[in-house]
PDB file of N, CA and C in Angstrom:
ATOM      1  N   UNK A   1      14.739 -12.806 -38.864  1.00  0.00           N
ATOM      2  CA  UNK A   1      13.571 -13.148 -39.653  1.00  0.00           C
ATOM      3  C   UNK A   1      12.517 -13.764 -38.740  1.00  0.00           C
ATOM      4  N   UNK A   2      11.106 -13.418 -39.090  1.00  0.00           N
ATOM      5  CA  UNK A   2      10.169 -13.706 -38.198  1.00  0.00           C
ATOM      6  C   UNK A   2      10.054 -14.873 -38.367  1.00  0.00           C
ATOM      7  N   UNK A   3       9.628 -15.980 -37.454  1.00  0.00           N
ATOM      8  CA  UNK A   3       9.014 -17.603 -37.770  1.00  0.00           C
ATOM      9  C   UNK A   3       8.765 -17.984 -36.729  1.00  0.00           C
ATOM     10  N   UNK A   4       7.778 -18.907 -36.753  1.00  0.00           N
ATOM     11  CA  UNK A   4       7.082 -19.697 -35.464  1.00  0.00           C
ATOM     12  C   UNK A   4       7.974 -21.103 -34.914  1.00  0.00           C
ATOM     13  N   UNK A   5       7.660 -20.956 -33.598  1.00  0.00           N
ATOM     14  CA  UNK A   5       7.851 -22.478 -33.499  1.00  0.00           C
ATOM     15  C   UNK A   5       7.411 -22.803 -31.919  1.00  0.00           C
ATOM     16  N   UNK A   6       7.866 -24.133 -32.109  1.00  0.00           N
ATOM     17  CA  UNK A   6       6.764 -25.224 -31.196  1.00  0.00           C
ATOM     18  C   UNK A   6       7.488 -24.945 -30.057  1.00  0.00           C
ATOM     19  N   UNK A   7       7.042 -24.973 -28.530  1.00  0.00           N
ATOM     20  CA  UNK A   7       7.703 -24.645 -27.560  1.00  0.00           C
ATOM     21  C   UNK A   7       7.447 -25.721 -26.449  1.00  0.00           C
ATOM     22  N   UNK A   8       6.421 -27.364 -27.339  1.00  0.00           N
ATOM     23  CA  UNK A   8       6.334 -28.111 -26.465  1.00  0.00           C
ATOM     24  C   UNK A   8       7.311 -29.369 -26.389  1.00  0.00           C
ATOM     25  N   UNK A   9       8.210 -29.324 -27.061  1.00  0.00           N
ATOM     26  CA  UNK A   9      10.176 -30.358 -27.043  1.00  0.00           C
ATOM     27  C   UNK A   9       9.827 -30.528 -28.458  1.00  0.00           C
ATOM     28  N   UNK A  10       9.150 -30.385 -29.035  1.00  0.00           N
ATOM     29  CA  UNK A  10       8.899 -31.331 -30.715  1.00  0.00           C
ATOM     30  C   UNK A  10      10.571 -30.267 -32.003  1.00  0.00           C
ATOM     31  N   UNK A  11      10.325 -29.173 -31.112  1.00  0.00           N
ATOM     32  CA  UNK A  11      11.270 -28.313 -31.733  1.00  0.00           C
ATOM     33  C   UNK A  11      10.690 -27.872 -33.368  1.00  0.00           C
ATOM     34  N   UNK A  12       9.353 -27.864 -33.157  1.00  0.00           N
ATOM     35  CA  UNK A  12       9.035 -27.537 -34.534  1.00  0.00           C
ATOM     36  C   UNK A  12       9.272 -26.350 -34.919  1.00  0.00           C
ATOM     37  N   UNK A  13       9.393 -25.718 -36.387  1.00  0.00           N
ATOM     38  CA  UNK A  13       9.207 -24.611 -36.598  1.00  0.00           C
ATOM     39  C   UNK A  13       8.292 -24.485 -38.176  1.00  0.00           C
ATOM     40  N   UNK A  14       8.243 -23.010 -38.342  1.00  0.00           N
ATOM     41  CA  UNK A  14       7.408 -22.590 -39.549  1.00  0.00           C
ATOM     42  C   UNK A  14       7.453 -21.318 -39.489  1.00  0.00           C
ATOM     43  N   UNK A  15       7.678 -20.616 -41.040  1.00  0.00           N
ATOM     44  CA  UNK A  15       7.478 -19.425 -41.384  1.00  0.00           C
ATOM     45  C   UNK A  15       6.414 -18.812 -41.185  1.00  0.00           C
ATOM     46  N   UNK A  16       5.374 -19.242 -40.842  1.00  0.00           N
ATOM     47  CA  UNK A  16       3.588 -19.198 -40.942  1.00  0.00           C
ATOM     48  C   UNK A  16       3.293 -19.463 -39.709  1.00  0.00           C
ATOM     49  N   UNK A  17       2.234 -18.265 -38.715  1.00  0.00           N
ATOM     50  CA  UNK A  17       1.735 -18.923 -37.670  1.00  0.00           C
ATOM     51  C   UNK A  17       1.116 -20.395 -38.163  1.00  0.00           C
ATOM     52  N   UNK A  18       0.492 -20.702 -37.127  1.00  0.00           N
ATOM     53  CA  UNK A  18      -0.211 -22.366 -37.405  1.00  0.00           C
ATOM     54  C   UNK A  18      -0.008 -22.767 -36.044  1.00  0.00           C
ATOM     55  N   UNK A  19      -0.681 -23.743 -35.864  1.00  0.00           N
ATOM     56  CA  UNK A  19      -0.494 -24.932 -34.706  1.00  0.00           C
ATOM     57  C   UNK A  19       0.186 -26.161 -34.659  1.00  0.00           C
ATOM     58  N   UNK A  20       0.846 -26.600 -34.171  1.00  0.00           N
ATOM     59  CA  UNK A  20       1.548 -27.512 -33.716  1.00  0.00           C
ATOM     60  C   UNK A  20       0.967 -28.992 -34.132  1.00  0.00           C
ATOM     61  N   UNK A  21       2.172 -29.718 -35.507  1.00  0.00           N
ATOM     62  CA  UNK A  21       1.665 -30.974 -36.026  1.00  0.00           C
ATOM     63  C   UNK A  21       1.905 -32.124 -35.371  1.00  0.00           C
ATOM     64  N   UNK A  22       2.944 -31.769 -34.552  1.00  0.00           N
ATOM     65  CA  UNK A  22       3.707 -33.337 -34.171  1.00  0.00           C
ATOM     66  C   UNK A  22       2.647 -34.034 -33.606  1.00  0.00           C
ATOM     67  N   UNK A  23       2.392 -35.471 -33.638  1.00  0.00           N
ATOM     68  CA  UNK A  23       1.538 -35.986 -32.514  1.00  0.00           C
ATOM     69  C   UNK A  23       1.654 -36.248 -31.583  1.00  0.00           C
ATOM     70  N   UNK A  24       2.967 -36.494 -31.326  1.00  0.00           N
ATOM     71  CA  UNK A  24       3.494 -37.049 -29.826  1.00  0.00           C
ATOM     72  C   UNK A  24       3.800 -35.884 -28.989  1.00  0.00           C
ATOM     73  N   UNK A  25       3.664 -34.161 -29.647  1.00  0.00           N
ATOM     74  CA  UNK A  25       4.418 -33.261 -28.493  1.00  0.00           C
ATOM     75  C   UNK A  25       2.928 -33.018 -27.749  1.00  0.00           C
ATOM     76  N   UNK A  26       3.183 -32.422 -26.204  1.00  0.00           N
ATOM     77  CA  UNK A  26       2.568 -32.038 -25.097  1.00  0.00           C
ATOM     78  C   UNK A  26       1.610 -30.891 -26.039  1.00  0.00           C
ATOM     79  N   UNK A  27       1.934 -30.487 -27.057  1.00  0.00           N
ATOM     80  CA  UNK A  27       1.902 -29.081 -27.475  1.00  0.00           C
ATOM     81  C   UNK A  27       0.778 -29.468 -28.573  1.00  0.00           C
ATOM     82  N   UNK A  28       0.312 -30.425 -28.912  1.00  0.00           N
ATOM     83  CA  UNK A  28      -0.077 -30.852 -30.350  1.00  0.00           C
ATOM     84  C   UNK A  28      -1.295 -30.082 -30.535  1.00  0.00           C
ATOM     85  N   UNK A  29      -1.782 -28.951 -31.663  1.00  0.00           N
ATOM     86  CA  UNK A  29      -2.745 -28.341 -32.065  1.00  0.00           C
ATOM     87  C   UNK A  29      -2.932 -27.481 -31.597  1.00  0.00           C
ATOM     88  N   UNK A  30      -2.299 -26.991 -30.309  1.00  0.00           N
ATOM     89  CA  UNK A  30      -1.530 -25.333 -29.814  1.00  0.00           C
ATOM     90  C   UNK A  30      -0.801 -24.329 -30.746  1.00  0.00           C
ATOM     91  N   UNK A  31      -1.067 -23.348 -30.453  1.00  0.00           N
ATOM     92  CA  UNK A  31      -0.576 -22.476 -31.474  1.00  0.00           C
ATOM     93  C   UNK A  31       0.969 -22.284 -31.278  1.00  0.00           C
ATOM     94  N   UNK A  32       1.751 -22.069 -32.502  1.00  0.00           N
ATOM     95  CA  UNK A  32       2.664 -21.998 -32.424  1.00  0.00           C
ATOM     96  C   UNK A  32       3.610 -20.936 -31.690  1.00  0.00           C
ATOM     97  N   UNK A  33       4.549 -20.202 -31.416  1.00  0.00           N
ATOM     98  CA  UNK A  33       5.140 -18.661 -30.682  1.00  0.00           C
ATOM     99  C   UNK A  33       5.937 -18.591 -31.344  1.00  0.00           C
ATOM    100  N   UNK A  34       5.649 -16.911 -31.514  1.00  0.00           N
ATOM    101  CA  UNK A  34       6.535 -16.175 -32.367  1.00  0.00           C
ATOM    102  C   UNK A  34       7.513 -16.006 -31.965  1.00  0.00           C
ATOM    103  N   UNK A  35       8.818 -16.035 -32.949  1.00  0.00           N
ATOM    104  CA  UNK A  35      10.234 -16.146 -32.640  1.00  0.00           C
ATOM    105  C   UNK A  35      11.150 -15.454 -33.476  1.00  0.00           C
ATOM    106  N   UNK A  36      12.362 -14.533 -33.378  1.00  0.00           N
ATOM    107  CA  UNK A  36      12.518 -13.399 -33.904  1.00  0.00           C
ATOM    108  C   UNK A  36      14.314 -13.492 -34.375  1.00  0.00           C
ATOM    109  N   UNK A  37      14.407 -14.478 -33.552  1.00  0.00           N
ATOM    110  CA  UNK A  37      16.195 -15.457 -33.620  1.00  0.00           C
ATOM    111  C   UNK A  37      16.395 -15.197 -34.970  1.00  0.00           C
ATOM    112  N   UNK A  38      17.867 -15.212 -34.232  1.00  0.00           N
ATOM    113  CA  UNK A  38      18.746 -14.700 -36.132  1.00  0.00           C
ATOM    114  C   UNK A  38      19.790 -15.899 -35.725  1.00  0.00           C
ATOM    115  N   UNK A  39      19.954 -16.398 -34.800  1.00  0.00           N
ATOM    116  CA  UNK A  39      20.914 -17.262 -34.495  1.00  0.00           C
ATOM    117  C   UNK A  39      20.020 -19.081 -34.523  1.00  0.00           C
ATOM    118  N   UNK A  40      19.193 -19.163 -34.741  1.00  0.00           N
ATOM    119  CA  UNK A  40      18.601 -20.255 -34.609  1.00  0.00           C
ATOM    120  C   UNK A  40      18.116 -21.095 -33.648  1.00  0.00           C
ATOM    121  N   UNK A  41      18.725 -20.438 -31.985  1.00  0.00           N
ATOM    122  CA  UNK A  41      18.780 -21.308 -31.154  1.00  0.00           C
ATOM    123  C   UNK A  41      17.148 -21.140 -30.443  1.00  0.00           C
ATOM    124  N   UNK A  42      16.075 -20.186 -31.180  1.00  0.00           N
ATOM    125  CA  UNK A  42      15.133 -20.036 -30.480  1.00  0.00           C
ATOM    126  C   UNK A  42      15.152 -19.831 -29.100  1.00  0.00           C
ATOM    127  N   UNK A  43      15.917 -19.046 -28.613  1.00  0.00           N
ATOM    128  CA  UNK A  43      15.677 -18.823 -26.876  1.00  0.00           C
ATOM    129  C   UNK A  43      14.264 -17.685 -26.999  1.00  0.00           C
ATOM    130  N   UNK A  44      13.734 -18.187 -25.747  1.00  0.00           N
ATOM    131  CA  UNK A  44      12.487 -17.343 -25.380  1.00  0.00           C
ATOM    132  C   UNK A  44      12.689 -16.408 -24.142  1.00  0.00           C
ATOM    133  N   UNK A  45      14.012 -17.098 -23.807  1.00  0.00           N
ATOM    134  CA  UNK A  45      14.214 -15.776 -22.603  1.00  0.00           C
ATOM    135  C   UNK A  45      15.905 -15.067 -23.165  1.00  0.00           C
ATOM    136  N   UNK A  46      15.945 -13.911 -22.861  1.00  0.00           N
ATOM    137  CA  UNK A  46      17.199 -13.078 -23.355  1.00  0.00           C
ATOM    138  C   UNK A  46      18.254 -13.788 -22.157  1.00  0.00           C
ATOM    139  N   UNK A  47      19.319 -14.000 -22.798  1.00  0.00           N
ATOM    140  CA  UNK A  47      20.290 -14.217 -22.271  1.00  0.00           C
ATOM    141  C   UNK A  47      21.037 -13.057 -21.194  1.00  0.00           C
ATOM    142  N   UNK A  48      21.317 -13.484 -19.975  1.00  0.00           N
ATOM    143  CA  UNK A  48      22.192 -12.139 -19.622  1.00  0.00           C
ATOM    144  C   UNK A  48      23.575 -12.826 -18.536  1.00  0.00           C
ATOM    145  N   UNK A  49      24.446 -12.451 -18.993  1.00  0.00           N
ATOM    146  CA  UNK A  49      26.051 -12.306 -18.185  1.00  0.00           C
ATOM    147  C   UNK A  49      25.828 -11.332 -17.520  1.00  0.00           C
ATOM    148  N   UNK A  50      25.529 -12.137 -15.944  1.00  0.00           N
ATOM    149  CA  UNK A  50      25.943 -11.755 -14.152  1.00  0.00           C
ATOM    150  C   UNK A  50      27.211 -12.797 -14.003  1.00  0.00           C
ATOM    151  N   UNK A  51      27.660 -11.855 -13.334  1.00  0.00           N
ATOM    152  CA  UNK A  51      28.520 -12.711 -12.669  1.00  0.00           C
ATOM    153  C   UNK A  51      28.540 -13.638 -11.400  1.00  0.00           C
ATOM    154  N   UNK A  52      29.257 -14.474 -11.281  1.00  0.00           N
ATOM    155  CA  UNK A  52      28.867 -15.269 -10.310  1.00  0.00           C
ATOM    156  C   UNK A  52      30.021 -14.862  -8.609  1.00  0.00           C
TER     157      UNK A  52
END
């Protein structure tokens, strides 16, 4: 499911683009990024298993 969220530590989110409420995040009145997670953990980068 599509939903936004805050990518400056506030960990905000929202169904609705919008900008960023918290007052205290780095991020405050920045637009929010779209996020597509079905798992909740909001990663913005794809995970990948290399081996070490």
């Amino acid at each position: 499911m599509k939903h936004y969220i805050c990518t400056g530590g506030c960990k905000g989110v929202s169904d609705k683009p919008g900008v960023c409420q918290a007052e205290g995040c780095p991020k405050h009145g920045q637009p929010l990024t779209e996020c597509n997670c079905t798992d909740g953990k909001h990663e913005t980068e794809p995970k990948t298993d290399t081996p070490k």
